[in-house]
PDB file of N, CA and C in Angstrom:
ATOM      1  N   UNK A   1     -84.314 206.752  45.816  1.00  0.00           N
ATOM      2  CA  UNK A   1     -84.962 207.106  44.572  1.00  0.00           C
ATOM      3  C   UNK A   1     -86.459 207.257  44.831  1.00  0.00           C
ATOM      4  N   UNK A   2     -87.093 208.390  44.624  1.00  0.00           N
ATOM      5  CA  UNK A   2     -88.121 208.522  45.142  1.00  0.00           C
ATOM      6  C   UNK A   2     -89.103 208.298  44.004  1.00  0.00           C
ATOM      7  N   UNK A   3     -90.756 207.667  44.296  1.00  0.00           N
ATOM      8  CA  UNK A   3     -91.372 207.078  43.417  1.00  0.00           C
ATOM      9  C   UNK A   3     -91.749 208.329  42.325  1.00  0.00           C
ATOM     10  N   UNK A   4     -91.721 207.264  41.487  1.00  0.00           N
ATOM     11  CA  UNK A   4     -91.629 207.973  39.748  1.00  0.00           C
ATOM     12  C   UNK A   4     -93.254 208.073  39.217  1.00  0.00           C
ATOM     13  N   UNK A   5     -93.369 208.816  38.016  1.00  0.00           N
ATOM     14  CA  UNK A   5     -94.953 208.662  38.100  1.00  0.00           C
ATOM     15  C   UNK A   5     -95.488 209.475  38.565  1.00  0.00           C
ATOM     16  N   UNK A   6     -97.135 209.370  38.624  1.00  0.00           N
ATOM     17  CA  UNK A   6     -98.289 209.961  38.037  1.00  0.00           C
ATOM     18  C   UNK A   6     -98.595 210.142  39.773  1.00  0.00           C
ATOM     19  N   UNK A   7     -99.072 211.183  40.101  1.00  0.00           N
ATOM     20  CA  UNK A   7     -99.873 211.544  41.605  1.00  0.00           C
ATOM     21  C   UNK A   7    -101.219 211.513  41.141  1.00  0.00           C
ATOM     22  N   UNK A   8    -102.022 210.292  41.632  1.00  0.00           N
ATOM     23  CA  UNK A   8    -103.190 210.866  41.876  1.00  0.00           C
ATOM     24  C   UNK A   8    -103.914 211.225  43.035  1.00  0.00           C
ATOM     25  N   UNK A   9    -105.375 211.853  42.651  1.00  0.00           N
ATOM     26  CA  UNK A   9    -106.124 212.356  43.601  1.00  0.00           C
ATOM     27  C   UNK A   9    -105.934 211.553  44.203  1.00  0.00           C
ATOM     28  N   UNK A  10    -106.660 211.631  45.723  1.00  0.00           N
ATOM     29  CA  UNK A  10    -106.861 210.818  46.941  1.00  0.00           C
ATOM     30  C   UNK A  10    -108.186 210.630  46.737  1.00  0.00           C
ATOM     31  N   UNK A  11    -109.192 210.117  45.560  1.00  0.00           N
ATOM     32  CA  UNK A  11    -110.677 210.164  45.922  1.00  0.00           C
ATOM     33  C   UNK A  11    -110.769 208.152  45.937  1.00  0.00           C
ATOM     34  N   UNK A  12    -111.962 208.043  46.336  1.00  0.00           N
ATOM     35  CA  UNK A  12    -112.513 206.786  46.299  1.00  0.00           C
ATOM     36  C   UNK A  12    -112.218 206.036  45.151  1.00  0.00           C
ATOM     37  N   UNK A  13    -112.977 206.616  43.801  1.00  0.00           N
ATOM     38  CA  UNK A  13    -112.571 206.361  42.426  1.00  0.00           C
ATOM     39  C   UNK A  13    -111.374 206.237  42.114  1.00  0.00           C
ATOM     40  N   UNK A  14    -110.485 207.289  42.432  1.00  0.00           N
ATOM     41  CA  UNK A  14    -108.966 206.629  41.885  1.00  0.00           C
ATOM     42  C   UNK A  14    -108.439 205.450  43.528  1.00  0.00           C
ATOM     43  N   UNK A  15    -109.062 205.457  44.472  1.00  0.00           N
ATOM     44  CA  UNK A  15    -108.359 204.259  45.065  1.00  0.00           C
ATOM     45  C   UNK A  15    -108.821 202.806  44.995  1.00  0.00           C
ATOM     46  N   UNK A  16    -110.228 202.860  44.539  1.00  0.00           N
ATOM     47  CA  UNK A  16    -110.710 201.627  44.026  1.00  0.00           C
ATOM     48  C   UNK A  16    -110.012 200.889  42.961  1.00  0.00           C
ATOM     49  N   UNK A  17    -109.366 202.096  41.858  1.00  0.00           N
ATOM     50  CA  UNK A  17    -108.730 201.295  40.738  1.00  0.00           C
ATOM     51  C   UNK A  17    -107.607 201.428  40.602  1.00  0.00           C
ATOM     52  N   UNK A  18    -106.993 201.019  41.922  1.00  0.00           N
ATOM     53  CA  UNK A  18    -105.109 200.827  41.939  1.00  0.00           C
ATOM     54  C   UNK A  18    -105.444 199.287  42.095  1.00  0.00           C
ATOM     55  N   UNK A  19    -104.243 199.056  41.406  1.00  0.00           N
ATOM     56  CA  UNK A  19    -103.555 197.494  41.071  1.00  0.00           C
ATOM     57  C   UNK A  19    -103.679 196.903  42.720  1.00  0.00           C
ATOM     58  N   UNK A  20    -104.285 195.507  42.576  1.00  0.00           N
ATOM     59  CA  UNK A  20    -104.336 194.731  43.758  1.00  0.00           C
ATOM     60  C   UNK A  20    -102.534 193.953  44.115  1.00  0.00           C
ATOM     61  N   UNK A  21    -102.124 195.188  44.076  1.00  0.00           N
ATOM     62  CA  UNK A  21    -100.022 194.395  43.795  1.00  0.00           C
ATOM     63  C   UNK A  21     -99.943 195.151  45.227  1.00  0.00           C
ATOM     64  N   UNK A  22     -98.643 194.092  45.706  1.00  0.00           N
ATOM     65  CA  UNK A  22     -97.629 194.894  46.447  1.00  0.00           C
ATOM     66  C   UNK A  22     -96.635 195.993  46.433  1.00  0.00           C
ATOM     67  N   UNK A  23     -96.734 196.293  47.435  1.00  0.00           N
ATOM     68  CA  UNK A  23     -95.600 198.002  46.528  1.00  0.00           C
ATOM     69  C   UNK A  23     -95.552 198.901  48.269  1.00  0.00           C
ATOM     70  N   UNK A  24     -95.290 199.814  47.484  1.00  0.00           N
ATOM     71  CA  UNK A  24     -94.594 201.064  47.837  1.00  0.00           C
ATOM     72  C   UNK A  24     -96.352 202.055  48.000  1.00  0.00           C
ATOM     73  N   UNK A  25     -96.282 202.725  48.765  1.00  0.00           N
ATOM     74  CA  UNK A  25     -96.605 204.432  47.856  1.00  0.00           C
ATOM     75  C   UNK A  25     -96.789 205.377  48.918  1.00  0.00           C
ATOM     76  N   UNK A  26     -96.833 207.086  48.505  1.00  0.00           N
ATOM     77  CA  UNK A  26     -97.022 208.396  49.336  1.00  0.00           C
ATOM     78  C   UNK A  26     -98.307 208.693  49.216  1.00  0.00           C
ATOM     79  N   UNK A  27     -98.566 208.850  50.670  1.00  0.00           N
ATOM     80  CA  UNK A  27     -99.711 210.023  50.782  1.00  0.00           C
ATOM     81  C   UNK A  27     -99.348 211.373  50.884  1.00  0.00           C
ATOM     82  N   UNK A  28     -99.983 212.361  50.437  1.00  0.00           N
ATOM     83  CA  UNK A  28     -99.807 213.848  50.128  1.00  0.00           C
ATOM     84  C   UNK A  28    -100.959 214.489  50.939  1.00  0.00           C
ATOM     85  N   UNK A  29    -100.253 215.600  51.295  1.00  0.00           N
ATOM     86  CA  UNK A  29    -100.970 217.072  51.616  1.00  0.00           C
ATOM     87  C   UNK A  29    -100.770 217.823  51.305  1.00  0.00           C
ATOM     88  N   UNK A  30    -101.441 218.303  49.923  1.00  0.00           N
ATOM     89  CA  UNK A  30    -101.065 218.926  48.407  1.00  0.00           C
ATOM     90  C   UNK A  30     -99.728 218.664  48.236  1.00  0.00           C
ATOM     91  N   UNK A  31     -98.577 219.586  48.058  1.00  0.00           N
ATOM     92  CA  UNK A  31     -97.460 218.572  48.026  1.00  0.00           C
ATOM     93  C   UNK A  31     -96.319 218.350  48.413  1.00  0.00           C
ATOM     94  N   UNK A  32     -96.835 218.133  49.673  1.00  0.00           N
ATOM     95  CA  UNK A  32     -96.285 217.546  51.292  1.00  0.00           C
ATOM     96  C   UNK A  32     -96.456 216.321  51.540  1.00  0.00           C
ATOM     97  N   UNK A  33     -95.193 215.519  51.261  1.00  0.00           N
ATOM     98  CA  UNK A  33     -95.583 214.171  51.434  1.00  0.00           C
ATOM     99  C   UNK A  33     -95.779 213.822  53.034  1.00  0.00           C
ATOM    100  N   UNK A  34     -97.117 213.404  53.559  1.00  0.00           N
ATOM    101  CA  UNK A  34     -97.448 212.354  54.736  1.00  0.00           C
ATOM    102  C   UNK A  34     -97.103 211.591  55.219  1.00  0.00           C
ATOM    103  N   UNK A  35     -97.134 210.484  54.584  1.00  0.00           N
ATOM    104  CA  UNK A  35     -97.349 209.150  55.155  1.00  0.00           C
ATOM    105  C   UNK A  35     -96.406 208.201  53.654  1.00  0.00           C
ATOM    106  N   UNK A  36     -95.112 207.534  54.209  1.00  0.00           N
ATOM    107  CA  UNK A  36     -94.705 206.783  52.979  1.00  0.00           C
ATOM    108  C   UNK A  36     -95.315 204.951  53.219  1.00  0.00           C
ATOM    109  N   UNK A  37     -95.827 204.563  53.452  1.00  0.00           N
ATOM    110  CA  UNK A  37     -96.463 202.940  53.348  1.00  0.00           C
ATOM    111  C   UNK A  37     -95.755 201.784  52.267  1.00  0.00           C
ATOM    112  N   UNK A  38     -96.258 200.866  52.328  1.00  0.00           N
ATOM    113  CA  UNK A  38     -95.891 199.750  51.800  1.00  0.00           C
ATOM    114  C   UNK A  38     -97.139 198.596  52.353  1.00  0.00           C
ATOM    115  N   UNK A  39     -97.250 197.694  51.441  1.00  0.00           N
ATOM    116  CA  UNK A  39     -98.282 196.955  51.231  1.00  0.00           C
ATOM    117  C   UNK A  39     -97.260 195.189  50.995  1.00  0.00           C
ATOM    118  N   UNK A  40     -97.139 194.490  51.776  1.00  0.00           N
ATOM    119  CA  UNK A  40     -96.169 193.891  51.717  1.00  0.00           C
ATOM    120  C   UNK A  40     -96.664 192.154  50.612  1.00  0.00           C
ATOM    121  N   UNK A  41     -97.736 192.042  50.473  1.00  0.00           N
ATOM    122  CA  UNK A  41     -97.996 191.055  49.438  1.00  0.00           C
ATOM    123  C   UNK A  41     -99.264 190.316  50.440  1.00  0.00           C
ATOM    124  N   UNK A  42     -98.582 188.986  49.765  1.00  0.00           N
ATOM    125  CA  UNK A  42     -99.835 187.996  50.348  1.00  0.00           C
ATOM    126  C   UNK A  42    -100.976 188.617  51.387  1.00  0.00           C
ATOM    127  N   UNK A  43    -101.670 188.903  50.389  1.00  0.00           N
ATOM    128  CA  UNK A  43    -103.247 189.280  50.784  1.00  0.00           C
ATOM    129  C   UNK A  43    -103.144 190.981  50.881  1.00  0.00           C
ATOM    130  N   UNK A  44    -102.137 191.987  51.470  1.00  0.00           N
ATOM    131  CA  UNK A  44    -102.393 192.940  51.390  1.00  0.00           C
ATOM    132  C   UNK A  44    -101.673 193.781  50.257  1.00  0.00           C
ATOM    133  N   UNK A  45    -102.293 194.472  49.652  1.00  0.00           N
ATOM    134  CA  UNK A  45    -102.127 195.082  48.235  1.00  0.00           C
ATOM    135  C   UNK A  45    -102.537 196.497  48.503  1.00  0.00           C
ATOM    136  N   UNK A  46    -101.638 197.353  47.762  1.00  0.00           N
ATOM    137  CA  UNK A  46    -101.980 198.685  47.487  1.00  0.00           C
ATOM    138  C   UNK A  46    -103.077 199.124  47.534  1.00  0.00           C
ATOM    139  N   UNK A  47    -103.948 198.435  46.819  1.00  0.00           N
ATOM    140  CA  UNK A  47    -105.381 199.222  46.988  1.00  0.00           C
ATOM    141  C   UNK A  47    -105.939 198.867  47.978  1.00  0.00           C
ATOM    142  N   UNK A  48    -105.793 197.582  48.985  1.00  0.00           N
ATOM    143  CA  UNK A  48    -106.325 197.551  50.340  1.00  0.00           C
ATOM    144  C   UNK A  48    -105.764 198.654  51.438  1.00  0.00           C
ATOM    145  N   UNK A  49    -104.456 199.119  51.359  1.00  0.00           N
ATOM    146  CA  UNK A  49    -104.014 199.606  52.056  1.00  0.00           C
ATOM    147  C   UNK A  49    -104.706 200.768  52.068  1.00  0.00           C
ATOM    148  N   UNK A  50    -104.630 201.404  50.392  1.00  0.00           N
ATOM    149  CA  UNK A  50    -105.092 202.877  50.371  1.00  0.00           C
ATOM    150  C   UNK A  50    -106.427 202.994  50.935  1.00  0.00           C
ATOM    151  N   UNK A  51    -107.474 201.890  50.309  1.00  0.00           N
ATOM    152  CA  UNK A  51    -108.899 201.716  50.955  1.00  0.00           C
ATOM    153  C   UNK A  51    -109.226 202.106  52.351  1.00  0.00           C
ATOM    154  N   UNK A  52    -108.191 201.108  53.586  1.00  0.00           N
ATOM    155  CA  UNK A  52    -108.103 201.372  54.651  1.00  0.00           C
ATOM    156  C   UNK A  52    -107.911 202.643  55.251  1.00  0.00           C
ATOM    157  N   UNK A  53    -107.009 203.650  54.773  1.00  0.00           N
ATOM    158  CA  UNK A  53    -106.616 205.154  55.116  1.00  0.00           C
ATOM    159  C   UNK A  53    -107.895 205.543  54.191  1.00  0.00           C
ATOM    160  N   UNK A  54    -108.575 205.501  53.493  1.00  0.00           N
ATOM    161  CA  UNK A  54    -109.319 205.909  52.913  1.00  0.00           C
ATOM    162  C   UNK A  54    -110.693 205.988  53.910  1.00  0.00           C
ATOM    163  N   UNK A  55    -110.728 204.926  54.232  1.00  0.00           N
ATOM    164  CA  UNK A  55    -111.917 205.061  55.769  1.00  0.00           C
ATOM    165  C   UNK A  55    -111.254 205.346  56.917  1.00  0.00           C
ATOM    166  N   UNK A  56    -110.270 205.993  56.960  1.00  0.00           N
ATOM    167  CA  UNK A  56    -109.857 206.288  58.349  1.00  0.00           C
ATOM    168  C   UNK A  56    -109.483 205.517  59.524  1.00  0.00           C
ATOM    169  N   UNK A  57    -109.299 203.773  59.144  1.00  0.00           N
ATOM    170  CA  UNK A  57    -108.796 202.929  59.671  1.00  0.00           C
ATOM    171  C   UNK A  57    -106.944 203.473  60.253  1.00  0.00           C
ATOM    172  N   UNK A  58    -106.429 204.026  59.640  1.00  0.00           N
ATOM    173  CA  UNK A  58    -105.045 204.447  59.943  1.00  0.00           C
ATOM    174  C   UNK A  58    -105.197 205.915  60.491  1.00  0.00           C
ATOM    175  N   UNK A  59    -106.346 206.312  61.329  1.00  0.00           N
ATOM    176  CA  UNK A  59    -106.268 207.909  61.427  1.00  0.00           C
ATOM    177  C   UNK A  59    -106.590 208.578  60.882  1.00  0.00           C
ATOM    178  N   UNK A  60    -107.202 209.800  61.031  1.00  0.00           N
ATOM    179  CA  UNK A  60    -107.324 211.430  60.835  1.00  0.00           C
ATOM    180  C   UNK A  60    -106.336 211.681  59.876  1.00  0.00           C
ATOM    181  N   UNK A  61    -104.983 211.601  60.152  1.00  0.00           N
ATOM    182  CA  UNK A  61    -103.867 212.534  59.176  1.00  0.00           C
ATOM    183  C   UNK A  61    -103.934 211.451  57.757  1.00  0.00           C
ATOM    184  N   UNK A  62    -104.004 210.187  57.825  1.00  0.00           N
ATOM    185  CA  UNK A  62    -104.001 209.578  56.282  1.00  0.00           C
ATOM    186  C   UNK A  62    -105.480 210.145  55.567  1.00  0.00           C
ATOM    187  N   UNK A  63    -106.408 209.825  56.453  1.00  0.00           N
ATOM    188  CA  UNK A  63    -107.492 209.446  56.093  1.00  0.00           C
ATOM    189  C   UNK A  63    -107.546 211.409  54.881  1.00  0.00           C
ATOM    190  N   UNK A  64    -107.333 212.287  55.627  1.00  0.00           N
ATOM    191  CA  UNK A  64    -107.252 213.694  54.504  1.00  0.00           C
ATOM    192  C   UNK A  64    -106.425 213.778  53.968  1.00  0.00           C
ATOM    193  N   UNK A  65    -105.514 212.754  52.849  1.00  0.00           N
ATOM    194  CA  UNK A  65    -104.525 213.439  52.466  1.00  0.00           C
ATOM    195  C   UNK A  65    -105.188 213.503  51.159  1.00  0.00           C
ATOM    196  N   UNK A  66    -104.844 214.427  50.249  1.00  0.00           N
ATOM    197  CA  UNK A  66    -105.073 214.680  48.947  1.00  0.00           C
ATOM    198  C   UNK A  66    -104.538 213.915  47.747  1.00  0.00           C
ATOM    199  N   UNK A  67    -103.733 213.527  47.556  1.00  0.00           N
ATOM    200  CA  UNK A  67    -103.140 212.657  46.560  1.00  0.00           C
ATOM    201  C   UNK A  67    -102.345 211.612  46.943  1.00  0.00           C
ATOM    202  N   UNK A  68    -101.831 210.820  46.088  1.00  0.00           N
ATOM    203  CA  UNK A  68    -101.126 209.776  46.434  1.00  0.00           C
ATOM    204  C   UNK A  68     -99.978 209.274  45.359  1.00  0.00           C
ATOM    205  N   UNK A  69     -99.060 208.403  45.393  1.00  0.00           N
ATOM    206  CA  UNK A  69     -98.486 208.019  44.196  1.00  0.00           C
ATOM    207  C   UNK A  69     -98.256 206.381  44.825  1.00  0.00           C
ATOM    208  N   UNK A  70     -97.954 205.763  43.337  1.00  0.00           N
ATOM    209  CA  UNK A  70     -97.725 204.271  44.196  1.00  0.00           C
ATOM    210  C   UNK A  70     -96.682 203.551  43.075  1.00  0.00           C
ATOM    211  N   UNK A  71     -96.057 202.456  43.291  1.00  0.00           N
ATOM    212  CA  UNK A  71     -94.753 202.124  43.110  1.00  0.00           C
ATOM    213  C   UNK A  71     -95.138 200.504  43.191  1.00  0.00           C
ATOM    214  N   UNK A  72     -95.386 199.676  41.944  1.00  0.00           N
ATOM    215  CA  UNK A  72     -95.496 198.318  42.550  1.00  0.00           C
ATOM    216  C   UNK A  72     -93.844 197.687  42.603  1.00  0.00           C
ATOM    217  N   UNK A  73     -93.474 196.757  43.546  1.00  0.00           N
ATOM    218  CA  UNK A  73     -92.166 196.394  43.516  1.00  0.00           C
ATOM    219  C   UNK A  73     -92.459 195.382  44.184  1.00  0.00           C
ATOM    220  N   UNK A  74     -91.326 194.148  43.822  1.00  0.00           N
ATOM    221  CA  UNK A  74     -91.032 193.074  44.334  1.00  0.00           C
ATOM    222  C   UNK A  74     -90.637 192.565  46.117  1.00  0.00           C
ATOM    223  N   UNK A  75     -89.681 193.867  46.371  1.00  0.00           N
ATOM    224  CA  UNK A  75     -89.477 193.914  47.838  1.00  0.00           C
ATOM    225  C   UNK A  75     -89.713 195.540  48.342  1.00  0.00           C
ATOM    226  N   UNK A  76     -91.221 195.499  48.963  1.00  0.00           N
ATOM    227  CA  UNK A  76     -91.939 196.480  49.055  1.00  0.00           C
ATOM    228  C   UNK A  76     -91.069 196.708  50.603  1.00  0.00           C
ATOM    229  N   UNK A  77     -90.701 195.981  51.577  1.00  0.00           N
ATOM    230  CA  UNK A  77     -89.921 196.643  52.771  1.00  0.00           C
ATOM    231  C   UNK A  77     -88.578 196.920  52.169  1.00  0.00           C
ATOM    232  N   UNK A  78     -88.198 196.499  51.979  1.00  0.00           N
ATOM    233  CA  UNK A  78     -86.508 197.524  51.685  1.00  0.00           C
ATOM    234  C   UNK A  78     -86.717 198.932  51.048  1.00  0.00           C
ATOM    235  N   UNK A  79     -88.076 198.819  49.570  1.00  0.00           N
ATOM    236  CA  UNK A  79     -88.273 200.269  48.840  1.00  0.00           C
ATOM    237  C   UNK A  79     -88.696 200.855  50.011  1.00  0.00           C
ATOM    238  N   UNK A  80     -89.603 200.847  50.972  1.00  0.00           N
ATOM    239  CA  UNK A  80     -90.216 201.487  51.992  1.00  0.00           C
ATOM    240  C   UNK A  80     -89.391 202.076  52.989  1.00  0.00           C
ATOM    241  N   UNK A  81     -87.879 201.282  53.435  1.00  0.00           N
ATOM    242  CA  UNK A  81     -86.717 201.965  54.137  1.00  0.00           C
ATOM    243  C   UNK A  81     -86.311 202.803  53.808  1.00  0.00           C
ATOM    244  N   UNK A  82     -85.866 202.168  52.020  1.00  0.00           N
ATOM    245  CA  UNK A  82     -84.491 202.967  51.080  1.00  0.00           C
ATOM    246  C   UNK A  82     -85.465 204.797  50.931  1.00  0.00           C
ATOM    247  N   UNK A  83     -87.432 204.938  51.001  1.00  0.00           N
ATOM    248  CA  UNK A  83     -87.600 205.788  50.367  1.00  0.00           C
ATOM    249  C   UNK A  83     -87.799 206.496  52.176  1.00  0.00           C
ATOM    250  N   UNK A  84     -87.872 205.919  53.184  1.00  0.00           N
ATOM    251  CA  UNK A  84     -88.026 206.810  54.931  1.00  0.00           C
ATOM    252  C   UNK A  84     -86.556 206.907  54.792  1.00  0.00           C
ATOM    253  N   UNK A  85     -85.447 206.207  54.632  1.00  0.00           N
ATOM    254  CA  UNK A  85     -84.376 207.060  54.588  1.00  0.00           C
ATOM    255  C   UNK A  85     -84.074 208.460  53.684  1.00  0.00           C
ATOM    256  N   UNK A  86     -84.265 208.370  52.699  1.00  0.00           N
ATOM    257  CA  UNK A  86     -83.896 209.412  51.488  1.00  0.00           C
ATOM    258  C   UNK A  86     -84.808 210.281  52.213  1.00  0.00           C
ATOM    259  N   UNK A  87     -85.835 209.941  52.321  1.00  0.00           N
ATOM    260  CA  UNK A  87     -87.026 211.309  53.268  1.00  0.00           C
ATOM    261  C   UNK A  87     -86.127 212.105  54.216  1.00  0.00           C
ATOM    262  N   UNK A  88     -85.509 211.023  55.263  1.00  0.00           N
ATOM    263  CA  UNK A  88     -85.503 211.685  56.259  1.00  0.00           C
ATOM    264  C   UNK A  88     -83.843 212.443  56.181  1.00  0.00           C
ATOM    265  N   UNK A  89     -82.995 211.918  55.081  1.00  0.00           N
ATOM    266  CA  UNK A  89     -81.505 212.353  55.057  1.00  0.00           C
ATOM    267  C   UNK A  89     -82.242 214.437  54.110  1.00  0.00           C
ATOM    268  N   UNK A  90     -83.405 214.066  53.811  1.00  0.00           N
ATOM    269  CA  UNK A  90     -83.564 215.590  53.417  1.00  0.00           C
ATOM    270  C   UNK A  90     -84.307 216.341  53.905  1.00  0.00           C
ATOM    271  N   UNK A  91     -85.229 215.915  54.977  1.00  0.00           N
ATOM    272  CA  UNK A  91     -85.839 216.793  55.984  1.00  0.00           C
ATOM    273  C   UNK A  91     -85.650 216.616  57.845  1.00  0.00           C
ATOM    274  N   UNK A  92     -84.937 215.544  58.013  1.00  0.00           N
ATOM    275  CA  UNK A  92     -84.276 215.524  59.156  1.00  0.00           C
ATOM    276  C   UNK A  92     -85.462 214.863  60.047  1.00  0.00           C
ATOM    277  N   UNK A  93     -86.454 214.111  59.439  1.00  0.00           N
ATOM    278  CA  UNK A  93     -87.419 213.527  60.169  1.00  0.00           C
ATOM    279  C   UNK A  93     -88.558 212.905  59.283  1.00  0.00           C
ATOM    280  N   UNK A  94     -88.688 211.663  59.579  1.00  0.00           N
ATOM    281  CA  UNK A  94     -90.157 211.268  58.314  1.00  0.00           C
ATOM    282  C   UNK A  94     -91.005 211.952  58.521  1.00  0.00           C
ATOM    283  N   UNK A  95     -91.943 211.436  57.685  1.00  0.00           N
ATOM    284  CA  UNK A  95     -93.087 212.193  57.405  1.00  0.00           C
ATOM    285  C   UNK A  95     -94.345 211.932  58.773  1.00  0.00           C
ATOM    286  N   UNK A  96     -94.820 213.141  58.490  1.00  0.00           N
ATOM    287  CA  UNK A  96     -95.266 213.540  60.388  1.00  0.00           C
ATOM    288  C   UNK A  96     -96.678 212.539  59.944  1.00  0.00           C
ATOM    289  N   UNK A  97     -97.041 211.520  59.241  1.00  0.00           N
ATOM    290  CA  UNK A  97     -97.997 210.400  59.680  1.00  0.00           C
ATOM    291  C   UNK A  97     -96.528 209.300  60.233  1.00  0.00           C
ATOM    292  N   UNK A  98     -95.499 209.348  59.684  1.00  0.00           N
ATOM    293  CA  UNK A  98     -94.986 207.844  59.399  1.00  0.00           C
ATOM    294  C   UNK A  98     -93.920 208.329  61.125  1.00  0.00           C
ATOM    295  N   UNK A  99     -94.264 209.329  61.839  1.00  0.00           N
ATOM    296  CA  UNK A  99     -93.023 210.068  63.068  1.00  0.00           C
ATOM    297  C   UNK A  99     -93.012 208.699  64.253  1.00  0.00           C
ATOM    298  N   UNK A 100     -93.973 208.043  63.948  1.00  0.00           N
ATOM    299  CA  UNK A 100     -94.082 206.992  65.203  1.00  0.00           C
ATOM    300  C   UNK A 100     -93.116 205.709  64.687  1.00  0.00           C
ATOM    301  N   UNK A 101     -93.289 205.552  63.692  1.00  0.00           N
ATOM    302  CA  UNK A 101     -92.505 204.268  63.267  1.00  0.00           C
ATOM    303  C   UNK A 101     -91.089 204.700  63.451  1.00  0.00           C
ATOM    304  N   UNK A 102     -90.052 204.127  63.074  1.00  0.00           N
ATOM    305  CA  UNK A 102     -88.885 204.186  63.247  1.00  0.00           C
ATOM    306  C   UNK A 102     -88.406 203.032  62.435  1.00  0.00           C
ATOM    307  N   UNK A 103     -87.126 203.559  61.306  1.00  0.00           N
ATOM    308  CA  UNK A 103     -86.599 202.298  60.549  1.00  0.00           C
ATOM    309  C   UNK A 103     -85.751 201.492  60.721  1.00  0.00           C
ATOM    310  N   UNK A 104     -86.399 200.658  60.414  1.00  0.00           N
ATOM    311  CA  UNK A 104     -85.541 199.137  61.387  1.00  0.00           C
ATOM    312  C   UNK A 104     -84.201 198.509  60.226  1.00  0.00           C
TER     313      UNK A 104
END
């Protein structure tokens, strides 16, 4: 089930004011999803994560993506499998930030 909801921009302003929660969410290249992440709790939160790709701590390919969407949830690794599987059962490969990982 892929995340529901509002895409926003990728700017500073909208990543400063995402919820300090655990979760889910996509990075976009217009609207080509990137990079699917997860923010797994204690201490790291959505908006740290996005912050981080936001300075280019995760690379070149996060650091330009244009929009984003985000998903707070209770068990942010299983949503993060259940949504690299559904990715990859419809394009035959994750998303070319997430090509190095592999789901466990």
């Amino acid at each position: 089930m892929a995340i529901a909801g509002n895409k926003y921009p990728f700017s500073q302003e909208n990543v400063d004011k995402t919820p300090e929660s655990m979760g889910i969410y996509e990075l976009f290249d217009g609207d080509t999803i990137i990079y699917i992440g997860l923010a797994p709790g204690q201490g790291d939160t959505i908006r740290k994560r996005l912050q981080a790709h936001k300075r280019g701590d995760q690379g070149s390919g996060t650091k330009n993506a244009t929009h984003y969407k985000r998903e707070i949830c209770n068990h942010p690794i299983a949503r993060q499998k259940e949504e690299q599987a559904e990715f990859m059962k419809a394009n035959g490969k994750l998303p070319r930030c997430n090509e190095s990982e592999r789901i466990r």
